[in-house]
Protein backbone atom coordinates (compact mmCIF):
# COMPACT_ATOMS: atom_id res chain seq x y z
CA UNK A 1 0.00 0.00 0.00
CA UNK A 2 2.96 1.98 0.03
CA UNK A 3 2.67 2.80 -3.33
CA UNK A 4 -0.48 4.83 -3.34
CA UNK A 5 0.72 7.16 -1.02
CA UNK A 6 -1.50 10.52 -0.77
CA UNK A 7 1.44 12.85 -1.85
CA UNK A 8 2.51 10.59 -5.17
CA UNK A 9 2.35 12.58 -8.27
CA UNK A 10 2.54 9.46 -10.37
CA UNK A 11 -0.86 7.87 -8.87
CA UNK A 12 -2.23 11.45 -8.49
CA UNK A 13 -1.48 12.10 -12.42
CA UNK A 14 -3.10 8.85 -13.09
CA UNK A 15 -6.41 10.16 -11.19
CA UNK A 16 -6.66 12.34 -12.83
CA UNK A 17 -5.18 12.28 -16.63
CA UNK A 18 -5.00 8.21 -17.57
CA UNK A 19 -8.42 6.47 -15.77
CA UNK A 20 -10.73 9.41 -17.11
CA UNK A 21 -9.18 9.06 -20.88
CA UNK A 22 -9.70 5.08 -20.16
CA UNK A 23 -13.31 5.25 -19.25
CA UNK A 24 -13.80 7.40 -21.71
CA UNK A 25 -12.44 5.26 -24.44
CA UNK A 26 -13.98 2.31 -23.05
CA UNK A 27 -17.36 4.07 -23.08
CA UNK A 28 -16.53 5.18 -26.33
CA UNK A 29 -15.76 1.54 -28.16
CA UNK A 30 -19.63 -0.16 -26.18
CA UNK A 31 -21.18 3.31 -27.79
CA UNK A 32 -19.35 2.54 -31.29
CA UNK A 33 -20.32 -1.23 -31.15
CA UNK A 34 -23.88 -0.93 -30.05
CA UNK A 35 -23.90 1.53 -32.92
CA UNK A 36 -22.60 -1.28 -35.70
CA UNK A 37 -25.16 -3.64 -34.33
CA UNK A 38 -27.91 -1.56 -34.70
CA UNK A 39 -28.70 -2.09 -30.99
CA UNK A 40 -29.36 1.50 -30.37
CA UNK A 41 -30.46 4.34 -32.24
CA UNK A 42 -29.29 7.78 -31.44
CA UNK A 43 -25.52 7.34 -30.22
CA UNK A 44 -24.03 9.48 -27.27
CA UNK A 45 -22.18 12.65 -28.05
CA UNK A 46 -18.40 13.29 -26.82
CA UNK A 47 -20.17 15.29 -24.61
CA UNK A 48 -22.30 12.95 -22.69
CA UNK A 49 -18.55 10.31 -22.76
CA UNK A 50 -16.61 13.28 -21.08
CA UNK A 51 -19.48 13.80 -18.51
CA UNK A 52 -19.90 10.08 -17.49
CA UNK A 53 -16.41 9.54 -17.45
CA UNK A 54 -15.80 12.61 -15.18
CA UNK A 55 -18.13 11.46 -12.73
CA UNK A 56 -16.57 8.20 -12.27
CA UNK A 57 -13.86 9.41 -11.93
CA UNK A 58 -15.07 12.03 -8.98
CA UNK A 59 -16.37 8.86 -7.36
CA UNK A 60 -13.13 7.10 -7.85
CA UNK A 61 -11.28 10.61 -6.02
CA UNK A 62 -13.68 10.31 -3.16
CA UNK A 63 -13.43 6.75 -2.73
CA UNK A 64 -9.36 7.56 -2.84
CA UNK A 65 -9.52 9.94 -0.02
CA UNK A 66 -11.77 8.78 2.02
CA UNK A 67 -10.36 5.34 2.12
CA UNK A 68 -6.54 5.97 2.22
């Protein structure tokens, strides 16, 4: 547990650059492949990615600082 020390600018950078761009892309590809099978009709905008992904990731911070 050393490793995700409170003060660590890697893990902190990770917060909050790498997991949001992840979740984003990974909301991205289910959006894109629901789209090719015709599963769902009117995609989500970037918009509505960037949102989601920023509030998982604002649970993921609290969860971070409450918890360690």
């Amino acid at each position: 547990m050393n490793t995700l020390k409170k003060d660590n600018f890697v893990f902190g950078f990770m917060l909050g650059i790498i997991f949001p761009a992840l979740l984003f892309g990974i909301i991205w590809i289910i959006n894109f492949t629901l789209l090719k099978m015709e599963a769902i009709r009117f995609p989500l905008d970037s918009e509505t990615h960037i949102l989601i992904s920023s509030i998982a990731n604002l649970l993921l911070v609290r969860y971070y600082f409450v918890n360690l």
